[in-house]
N, C-alpha and C. Protein backbone atom coordinates (compact mmCIF):
# COMPACT_ATOMS: atom_id res chain seq x y z
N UNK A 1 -7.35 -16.49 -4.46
CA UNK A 1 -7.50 -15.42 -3.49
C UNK A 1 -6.65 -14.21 -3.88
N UNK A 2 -7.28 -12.96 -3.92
CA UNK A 2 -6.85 -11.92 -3.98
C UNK A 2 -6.34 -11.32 -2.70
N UNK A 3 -4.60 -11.09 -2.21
CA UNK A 3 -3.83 -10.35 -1.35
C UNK A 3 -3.95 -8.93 -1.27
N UNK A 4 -4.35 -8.14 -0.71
CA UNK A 4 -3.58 -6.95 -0.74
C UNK A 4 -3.16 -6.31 0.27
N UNK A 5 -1.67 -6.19 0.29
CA UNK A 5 -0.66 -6.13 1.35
C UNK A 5 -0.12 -4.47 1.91
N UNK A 6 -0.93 -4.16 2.51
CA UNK A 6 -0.42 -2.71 3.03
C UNK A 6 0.44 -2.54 4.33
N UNK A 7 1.74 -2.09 3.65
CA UNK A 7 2.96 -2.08 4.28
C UNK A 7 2.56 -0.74 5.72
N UNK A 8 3.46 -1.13 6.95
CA UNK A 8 3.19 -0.47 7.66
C UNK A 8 4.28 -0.78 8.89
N UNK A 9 4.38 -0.21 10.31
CA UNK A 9 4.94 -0.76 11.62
C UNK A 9 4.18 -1.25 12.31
N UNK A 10 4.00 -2.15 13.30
CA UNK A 10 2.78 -1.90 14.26
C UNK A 10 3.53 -1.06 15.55
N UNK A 11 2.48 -0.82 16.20
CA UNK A 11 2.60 -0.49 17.36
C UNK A 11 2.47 1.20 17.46
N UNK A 12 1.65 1.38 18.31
CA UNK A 12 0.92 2.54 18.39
C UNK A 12 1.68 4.38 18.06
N UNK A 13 2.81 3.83 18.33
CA UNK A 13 3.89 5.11 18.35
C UNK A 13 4.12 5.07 16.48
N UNK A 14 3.52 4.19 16.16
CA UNK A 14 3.65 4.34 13.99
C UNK A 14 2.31 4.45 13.61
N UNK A 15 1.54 4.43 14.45
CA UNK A 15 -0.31 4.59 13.38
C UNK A 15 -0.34 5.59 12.68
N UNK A 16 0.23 6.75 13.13
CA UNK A 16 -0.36 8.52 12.58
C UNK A 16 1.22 9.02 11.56
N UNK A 17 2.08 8.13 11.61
CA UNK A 17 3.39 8.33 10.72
C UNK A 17 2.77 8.21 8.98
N UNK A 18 3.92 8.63 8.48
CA UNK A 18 3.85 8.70 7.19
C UNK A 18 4.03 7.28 6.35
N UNK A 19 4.78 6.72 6.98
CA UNK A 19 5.05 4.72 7.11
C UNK A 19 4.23 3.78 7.05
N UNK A 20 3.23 4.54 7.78
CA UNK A 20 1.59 3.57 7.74
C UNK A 20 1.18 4.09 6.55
N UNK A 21 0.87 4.95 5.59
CA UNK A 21 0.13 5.19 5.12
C UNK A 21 -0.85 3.79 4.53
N UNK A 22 0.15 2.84 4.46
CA UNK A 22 -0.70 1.77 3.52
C UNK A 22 -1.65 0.92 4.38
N UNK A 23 -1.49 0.71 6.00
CA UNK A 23 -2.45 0.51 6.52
C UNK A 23 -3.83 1.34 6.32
N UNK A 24 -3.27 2.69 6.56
CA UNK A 24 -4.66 3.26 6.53
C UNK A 24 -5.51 3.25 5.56
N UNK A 25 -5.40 2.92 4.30
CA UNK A 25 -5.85 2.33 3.17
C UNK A 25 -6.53 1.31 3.25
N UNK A 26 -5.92 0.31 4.01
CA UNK A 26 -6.55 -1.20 4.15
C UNK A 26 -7.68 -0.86 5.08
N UNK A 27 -7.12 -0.25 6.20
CA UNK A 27 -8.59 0.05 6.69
C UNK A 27 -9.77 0.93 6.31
N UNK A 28 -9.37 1.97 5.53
CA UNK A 28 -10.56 2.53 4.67
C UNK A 28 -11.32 1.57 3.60
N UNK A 29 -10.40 0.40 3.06
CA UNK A 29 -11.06 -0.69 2.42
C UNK A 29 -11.85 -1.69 2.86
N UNK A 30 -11.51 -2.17 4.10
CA UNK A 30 -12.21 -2.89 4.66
C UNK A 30 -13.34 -2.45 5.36
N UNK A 31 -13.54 -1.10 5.50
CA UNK A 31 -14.16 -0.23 6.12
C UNK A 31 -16.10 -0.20 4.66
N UNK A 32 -15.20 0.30 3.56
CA UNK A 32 -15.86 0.73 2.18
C UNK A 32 -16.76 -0.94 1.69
N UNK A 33 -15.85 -1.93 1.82
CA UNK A 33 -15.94 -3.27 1.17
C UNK A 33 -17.22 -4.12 2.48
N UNK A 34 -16.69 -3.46 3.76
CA UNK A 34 -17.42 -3.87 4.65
C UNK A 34 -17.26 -5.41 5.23
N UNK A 35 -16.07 -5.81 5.61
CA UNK A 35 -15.44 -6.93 5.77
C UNK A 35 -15.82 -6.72 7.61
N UNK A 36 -14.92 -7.70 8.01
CA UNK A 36 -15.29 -7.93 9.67
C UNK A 36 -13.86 -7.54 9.83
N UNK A 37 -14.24 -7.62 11.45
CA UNK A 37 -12.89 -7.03 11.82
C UNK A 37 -11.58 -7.89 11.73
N UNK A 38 -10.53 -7.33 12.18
CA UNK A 38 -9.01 -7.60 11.76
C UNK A 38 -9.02 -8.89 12.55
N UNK A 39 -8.20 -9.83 12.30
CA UNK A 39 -7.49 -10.80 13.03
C UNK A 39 -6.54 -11.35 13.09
N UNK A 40 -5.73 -11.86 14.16
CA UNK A 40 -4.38 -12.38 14.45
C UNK A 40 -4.47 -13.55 13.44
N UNK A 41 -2.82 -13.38 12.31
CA UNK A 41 -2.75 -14.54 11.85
C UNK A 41 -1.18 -14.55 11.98
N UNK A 42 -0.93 -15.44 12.64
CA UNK A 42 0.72 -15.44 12.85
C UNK A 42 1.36 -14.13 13.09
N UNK A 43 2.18 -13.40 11.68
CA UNK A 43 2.62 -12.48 11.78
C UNK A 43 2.03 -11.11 11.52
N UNK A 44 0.66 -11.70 11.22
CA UNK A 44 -0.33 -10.37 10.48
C UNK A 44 -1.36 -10.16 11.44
N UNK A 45 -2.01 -9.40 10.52
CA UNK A 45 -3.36 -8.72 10.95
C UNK A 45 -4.32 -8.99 9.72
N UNK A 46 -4.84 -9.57 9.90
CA UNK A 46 -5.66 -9.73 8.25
C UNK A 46 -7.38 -9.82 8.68
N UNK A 47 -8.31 -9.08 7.23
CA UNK A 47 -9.55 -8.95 7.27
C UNK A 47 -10.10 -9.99 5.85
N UNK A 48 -10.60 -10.89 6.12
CA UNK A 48 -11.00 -11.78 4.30
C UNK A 48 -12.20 -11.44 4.13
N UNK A 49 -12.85 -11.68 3.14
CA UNK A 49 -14.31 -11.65 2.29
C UNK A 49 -14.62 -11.58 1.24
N UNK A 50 -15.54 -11.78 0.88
CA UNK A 50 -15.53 -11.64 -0.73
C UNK A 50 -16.01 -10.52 -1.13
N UNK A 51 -16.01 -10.15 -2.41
CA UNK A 51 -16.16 -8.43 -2.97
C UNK A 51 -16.67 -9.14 -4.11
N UNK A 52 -17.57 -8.89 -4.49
CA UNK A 52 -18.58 -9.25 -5.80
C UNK A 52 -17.94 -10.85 -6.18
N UNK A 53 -18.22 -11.76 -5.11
CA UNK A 53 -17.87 -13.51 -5.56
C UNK A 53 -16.33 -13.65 -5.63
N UNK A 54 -15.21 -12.75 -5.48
CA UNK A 54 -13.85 -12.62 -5.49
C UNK A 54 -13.31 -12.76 -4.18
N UNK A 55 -12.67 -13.76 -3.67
CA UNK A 55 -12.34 -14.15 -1.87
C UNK A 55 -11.51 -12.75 -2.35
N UNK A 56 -10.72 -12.01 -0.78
CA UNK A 56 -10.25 -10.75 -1.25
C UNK A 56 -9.57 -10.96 0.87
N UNK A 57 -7.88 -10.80 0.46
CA UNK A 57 -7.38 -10.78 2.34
C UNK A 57 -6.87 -9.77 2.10
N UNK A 58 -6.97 -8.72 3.06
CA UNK A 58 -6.23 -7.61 3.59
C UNK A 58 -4.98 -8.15 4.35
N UNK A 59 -3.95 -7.50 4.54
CA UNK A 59 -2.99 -8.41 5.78
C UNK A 59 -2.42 -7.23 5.61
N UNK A 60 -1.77 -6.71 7.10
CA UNK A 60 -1.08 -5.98 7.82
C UNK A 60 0.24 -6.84 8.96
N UNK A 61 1.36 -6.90 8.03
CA UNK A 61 2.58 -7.46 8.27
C UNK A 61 2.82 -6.73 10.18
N UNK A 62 3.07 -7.84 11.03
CA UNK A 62 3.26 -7.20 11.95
C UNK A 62 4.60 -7.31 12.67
N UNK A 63 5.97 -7.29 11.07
CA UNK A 63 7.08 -7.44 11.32
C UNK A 63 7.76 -6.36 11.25
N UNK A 64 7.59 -5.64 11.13
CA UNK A 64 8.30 -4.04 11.11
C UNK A 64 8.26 -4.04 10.08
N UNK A 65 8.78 -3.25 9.36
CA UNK A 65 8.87 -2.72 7.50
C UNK A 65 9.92 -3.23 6.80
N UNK A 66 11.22 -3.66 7.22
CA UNK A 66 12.09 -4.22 6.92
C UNK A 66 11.90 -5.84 6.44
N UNK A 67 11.35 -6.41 7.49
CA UNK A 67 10.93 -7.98 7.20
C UNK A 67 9.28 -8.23 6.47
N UNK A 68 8.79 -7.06 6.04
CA UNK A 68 7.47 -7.23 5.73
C UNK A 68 7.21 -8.67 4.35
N UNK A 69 7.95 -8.78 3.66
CA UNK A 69 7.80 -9.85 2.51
C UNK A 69 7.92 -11.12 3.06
N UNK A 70 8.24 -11.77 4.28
CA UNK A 70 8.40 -12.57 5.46
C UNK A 70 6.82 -12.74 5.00
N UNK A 71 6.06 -12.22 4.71
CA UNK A 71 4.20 -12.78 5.61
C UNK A 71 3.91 -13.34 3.97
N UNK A 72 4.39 -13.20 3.30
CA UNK A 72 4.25 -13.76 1.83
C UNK A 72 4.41 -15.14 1.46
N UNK A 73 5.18 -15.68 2.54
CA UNK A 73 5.68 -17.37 2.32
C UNK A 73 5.02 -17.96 1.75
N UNK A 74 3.94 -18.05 2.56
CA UNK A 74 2.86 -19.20 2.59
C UNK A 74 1.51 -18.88 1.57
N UNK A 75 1.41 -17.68 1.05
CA UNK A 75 1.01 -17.64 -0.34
C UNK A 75 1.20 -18.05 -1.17
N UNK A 76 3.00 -17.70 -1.32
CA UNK A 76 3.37 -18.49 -2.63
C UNK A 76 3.82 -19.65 -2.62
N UNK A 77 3.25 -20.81 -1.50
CA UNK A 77 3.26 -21.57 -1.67
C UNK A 77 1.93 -22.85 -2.45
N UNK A 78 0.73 -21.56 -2.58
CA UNK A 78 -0.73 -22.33 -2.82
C UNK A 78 -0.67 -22.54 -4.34
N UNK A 79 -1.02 -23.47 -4.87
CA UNK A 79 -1.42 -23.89 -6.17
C UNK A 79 -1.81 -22.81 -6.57
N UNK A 80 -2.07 -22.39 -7.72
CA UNK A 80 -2.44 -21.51 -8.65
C UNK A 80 -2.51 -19.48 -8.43
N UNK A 81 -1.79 -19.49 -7.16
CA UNK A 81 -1.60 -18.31 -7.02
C UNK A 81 -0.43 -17.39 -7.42
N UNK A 82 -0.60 -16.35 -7.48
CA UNK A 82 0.76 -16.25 -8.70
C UNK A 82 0.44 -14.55 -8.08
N UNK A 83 1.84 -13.78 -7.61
CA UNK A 83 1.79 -12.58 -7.30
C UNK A 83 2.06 -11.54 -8.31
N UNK A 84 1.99 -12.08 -9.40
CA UNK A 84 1.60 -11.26 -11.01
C UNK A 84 0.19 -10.47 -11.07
N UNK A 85 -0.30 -11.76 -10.87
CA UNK A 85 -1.60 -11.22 -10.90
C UNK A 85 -2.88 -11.07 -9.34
N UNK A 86 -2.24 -11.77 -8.39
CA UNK A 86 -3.04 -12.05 -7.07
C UNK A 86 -2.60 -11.19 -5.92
N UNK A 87 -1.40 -9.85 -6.28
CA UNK A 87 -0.89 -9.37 -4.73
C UNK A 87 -0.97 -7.80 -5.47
N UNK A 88 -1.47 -7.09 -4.66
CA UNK A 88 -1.26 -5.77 -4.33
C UNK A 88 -0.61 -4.84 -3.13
N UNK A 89 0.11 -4.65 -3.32
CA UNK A 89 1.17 -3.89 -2.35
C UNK A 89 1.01 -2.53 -1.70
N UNK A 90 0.42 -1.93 -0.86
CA UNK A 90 0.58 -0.57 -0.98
C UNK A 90 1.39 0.18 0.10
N UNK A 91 1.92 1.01 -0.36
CA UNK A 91 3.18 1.44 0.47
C UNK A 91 3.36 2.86 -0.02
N UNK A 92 4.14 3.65 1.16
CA UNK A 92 4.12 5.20 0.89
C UNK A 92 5.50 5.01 -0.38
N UNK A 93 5.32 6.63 -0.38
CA UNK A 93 6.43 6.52 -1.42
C UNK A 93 7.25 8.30 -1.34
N UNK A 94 7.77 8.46 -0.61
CA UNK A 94 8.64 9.91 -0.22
C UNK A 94 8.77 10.81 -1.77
N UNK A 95 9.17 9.85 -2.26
CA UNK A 95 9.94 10.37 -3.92
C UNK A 95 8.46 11.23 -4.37
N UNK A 96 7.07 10.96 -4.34
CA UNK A 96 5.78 11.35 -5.11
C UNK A 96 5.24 12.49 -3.27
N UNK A 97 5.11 13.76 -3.73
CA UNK A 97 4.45 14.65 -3.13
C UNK A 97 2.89 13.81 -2.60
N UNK A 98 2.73 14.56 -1.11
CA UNK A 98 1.28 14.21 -1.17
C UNK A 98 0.51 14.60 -1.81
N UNK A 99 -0.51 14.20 -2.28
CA UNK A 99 -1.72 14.13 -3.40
C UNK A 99 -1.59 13.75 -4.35
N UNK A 100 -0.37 13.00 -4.76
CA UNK A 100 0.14 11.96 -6.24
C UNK A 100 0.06 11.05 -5.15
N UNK A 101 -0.29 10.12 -7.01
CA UNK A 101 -0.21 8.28 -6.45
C UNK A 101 0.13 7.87 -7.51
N UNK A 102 0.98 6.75 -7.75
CA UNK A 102 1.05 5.62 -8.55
C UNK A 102 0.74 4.02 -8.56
N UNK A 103 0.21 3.63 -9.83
CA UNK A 103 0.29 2.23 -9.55
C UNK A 103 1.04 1.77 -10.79
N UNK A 104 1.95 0.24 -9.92
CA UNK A 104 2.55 -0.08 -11.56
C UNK A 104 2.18 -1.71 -11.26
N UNK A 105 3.06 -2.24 -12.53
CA UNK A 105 2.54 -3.63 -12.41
C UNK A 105 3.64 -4.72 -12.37
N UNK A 106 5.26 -3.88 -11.86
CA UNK A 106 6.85 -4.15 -11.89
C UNK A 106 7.31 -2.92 -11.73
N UNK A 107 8.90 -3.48 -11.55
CA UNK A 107 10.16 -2.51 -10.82
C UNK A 107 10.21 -2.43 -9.71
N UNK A 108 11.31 -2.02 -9.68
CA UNK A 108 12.37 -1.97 -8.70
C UNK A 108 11.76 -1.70 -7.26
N UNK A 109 12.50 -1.59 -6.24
CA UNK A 109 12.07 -1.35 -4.64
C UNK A 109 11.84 -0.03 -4.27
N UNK A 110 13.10 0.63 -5.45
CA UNK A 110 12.90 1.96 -5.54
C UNK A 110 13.61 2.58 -4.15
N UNK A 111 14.46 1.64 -3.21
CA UNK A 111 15.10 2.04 -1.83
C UNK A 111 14.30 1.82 -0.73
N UNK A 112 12.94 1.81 -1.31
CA UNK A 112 12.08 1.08 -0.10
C UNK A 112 12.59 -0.28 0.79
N UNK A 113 12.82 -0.18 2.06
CA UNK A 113 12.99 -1.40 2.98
C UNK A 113 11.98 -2.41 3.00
N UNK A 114 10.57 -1.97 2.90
CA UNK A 114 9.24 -2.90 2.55
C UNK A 114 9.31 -3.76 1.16
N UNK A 115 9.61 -2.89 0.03
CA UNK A 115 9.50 -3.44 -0.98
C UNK A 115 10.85 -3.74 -1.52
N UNK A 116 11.48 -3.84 -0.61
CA UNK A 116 12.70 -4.56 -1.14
C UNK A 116 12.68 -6.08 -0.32
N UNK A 117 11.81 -6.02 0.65
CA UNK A 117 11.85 -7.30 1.54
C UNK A 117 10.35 -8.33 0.35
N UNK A 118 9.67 -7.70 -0.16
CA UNK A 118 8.79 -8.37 0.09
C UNK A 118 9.37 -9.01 -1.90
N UNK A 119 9.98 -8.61 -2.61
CA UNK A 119 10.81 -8.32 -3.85
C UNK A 119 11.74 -9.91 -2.93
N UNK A 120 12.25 -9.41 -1.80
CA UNK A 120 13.21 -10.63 -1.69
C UNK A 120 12.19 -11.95 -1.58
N UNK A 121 11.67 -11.93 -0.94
CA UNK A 121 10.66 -13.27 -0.29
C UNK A 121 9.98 -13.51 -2.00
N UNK A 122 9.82 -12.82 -2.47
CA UNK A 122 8.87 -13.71 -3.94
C UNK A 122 10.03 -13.62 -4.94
N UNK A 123 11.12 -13.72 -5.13
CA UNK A 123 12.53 -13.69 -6.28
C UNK A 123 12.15 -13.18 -6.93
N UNK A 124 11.18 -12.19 -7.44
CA UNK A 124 11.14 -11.11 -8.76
C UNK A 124 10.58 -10.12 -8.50
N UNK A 125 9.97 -9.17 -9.09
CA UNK A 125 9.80 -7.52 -9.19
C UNK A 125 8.75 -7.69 -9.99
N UNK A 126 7.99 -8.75 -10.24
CA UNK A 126 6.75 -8.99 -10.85
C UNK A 126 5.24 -9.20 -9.87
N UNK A 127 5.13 -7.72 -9.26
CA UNK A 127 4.04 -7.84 -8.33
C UNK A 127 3.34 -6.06 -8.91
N UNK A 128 1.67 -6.33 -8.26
CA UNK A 128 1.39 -5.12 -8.36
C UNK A 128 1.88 -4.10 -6.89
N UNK A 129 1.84 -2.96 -7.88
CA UNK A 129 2.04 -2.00 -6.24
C UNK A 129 1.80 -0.52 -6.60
N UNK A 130 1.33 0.12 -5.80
CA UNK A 130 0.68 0.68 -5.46
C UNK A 130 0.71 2.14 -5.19
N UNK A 131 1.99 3.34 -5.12
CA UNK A 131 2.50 4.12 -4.30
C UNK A 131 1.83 5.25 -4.15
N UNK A 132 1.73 5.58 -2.53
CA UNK A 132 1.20 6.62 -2.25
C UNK A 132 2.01 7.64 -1.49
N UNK A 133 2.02 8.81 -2.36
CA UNK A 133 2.56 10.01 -2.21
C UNK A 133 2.85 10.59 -0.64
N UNK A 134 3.80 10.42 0.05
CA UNK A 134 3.94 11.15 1.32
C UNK A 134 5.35 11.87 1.14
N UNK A 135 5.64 12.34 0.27
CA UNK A 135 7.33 13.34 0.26
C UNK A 135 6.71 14.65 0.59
N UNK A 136 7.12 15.45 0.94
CA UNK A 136 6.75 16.81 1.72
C UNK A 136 6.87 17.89 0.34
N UNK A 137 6.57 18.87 0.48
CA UNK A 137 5.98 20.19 -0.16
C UNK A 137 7.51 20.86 0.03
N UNK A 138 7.28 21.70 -0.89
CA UNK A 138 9.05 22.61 -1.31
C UNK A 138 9.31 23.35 -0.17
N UNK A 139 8.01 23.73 0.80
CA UNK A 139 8.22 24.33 2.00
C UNK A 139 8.75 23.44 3.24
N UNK A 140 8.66 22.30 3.02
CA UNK A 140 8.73 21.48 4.01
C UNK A 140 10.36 20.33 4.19
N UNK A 141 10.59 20.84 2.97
CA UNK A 141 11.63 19.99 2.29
C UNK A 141 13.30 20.38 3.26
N UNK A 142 13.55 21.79 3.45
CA UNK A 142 14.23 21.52 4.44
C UNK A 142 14.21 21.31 6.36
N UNK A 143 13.10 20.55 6.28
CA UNK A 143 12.67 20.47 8.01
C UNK A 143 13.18 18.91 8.37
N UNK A 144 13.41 18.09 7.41
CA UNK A 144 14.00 16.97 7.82
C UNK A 144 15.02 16.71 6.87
N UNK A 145 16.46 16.40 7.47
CA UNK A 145 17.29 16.39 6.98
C UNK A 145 17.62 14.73 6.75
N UNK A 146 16.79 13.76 7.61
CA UNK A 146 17.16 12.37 7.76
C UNK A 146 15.84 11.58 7.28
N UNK A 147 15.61 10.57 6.00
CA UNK A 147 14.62 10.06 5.24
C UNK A 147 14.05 9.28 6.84
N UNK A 148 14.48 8.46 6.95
CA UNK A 148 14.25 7.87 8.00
C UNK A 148 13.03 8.33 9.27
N UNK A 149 13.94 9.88 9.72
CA UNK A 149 12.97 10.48 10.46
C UNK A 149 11.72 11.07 9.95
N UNK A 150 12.16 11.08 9.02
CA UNK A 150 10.80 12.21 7.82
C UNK A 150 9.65 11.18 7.76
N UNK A 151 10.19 10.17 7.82
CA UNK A 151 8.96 8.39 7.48
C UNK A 151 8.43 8.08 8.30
N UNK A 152 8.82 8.17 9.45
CA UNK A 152 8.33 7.80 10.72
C UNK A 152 7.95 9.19 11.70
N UNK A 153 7.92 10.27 10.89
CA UNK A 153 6.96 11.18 11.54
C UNK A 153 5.67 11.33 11.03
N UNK A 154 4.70 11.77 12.26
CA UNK A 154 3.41 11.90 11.95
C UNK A 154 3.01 13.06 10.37
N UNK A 155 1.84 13.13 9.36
CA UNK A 155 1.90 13.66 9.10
C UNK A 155 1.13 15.33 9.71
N UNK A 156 1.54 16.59 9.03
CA UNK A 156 0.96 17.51 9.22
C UNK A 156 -0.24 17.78 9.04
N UNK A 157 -0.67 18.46 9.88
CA UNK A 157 -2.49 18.35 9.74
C UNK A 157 -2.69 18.74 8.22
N UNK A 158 -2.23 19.46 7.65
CA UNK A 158 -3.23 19.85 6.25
C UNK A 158 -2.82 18.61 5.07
N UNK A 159 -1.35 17.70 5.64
CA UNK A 159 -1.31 16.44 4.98
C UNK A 159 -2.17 15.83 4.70
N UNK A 160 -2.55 15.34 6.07
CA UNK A 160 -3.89 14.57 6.63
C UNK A 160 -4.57 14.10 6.19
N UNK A 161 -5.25 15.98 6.00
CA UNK A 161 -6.55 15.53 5.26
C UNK A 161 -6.27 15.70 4.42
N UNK A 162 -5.38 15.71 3.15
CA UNK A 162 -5.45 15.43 1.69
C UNK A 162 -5.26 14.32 1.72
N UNK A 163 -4.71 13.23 2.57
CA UNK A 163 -4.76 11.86 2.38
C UNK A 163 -5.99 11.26 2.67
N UNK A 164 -7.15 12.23 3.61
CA UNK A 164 -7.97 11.39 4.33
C UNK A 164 -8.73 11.49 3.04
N UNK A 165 -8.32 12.81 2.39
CA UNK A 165 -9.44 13.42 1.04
C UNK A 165 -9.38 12.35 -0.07
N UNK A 166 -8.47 11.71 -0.35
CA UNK A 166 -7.87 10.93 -1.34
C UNK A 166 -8.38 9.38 -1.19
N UNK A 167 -9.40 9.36 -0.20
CA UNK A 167 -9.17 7.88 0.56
C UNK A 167 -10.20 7.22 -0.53
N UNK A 168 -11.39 8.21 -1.09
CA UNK A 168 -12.09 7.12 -1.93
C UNK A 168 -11.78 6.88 -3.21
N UNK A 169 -10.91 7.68 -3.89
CA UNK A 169 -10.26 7.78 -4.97
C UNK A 169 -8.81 6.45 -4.93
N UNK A 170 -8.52 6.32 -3.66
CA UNK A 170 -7.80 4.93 -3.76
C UNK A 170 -8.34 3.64 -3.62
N UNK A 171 -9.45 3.71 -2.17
CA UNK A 171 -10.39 2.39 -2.94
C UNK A 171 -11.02 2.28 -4.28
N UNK A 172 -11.38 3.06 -5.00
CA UNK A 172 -11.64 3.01 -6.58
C UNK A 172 -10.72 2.43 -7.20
N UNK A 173 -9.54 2.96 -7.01
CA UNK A 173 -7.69 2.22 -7.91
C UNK A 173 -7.97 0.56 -7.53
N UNK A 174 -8.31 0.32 -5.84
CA UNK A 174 -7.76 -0.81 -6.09
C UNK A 174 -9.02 -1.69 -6.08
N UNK A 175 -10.33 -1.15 -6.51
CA UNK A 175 -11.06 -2.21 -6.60
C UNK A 175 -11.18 -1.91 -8.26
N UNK A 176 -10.81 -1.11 -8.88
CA UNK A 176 -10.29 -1.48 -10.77
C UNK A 176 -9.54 -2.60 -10.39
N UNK A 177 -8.46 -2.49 -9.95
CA UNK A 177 -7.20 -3.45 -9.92
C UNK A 177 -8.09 -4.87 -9.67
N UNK A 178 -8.45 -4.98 -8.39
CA UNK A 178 -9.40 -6.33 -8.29
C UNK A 178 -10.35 -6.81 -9.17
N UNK A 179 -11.04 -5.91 -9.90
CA UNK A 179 -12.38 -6.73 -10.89
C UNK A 179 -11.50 -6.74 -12.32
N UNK A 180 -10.37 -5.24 -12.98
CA UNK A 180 -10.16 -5.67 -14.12
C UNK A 180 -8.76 -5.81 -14.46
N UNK A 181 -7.84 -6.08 -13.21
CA UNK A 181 -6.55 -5.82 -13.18
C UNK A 181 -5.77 -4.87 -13.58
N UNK A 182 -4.24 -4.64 -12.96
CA UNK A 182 -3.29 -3.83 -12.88
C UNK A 182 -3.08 -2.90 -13.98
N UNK A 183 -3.56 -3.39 -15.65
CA UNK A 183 -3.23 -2.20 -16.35
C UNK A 183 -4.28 -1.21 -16.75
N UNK A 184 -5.35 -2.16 -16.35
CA UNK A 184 -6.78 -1.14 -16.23
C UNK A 184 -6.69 -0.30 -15.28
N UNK A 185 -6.52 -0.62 -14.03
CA UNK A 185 -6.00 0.61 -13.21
C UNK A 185 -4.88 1.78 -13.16
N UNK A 186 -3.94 0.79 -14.17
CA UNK A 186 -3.05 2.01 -14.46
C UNK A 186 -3.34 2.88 -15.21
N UNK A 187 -4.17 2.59 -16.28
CA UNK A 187 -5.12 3.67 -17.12
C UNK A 187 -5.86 4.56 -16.55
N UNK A 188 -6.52 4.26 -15.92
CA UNK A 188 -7.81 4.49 -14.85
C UNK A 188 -7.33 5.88 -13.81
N UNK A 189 -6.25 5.34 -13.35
CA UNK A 189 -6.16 6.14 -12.29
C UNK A 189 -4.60 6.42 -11.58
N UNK A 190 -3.60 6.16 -12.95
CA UNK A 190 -2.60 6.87 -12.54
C UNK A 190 -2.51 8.45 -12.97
N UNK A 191 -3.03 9.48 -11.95
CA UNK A 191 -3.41 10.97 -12.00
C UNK A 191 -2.27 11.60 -11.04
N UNK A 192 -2.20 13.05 -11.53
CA UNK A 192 -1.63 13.79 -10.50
C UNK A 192 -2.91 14.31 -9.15
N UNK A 193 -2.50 14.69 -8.66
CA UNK A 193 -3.08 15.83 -7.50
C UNK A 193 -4.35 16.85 -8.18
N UNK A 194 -4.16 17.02 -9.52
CA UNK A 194 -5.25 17.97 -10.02
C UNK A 194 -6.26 17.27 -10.89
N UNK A 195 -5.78 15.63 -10.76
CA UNK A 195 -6.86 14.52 -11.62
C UNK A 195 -6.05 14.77 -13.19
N UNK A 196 -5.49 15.38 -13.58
CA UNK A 196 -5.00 14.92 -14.95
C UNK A 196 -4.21 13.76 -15.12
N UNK A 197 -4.31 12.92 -16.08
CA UNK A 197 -3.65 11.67 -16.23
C UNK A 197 -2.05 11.81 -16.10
N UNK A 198 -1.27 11.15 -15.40
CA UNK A 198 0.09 11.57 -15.44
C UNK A 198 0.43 9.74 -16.23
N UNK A 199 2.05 10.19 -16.79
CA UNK A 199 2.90 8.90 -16.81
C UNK A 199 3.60 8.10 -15.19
């Protein structure tokens, strides 16, 4: 079974934040892929199905962002699953402007509270992931002085929609990632904002 884990808060006062971004992904995927709706699984929210004969779970951690690698347990506990090659992570990333994205296939947490939890729960830095660009514009850069608050505010309308704009260009990343794995997608579709290939 193919994971892919989009980091997020629940609860209604975090849907439209910059924090979710990786939910909203999952649901543009499950949306694109055409899965059924979400369901209670313990600590998640998860959508399963298959995508061309490939079982494929969405899950939306419904532990806050801090404990998110908590919903990972019981994955890595199944025979032959291995978060090398079976987990995709997606999570904002402050450091990359909106309309950049990255995907890698290792490293670090990078200061992330998500991906430093979910890094703790599997003992290595050998997962795919995913990052999507929410750090603010040179104009915007002195309006929040606290990372924290900047993450958990909504984004600005013309954000928005460059994220809403971006939405099929990331189900593309991660259904490369699903049919030919992590370094095909890193080929594929690690781009800047203007589509030129970036490092």
């Amino acid at each position: 079974m193919k994971v892919i884990l989009g980091l997020g808060n629940p609860g209604r006062q975090y849907e439209a934040t910059r924090h979710n971004v990786g939910w909203w992904v999952l649901d543009h995927l499950a949306d694109v892929w055409r899965f059924d709706g979400w369901k209670r699984d313990g600590e998640t929210l998860v959508s399963t199905a298959a995508v061309d004969g490939t079982r494929v779970r969405l899950v939306k951690p419904l532990t806050y962002m801090n404990l998110s690698g908590h919903v990972l347990k019981n994955y890595t506990r199944r025979p032959f699953w291995s978060a090398a090659k079976d987990l995709l992570v997606i999570v904002d990333d402050v450091a990359l402007p909106v309309g950049r994205f990255r995907m890698r296939s290792r490293g670090s947490a990078g200061g992330h509270n998500g991906l430093r939890s979910v890094e703790t729960s599997l003992g290595n830095q050998e997962y795919s992931r995913f990052r999507i660009g929410v750090g603010p514009s040179e104009e915007r850069r002195h309006v929040y002085s606290d990372l924290a608050d900047f993450v958990l505010a909504p984004f600005a309308r013309d954000e928005r929609e460059d994220i809403i704009g971006l939405m099929p260009r990331f189900a593309a990343a991660a259904d490369t990632w699903l049919r030919e794995g992590i370094e095909s997608a890193m080929n594929s579709h690690n781009r800047d904002g203007d589509g030129a290939i970036t490092e």
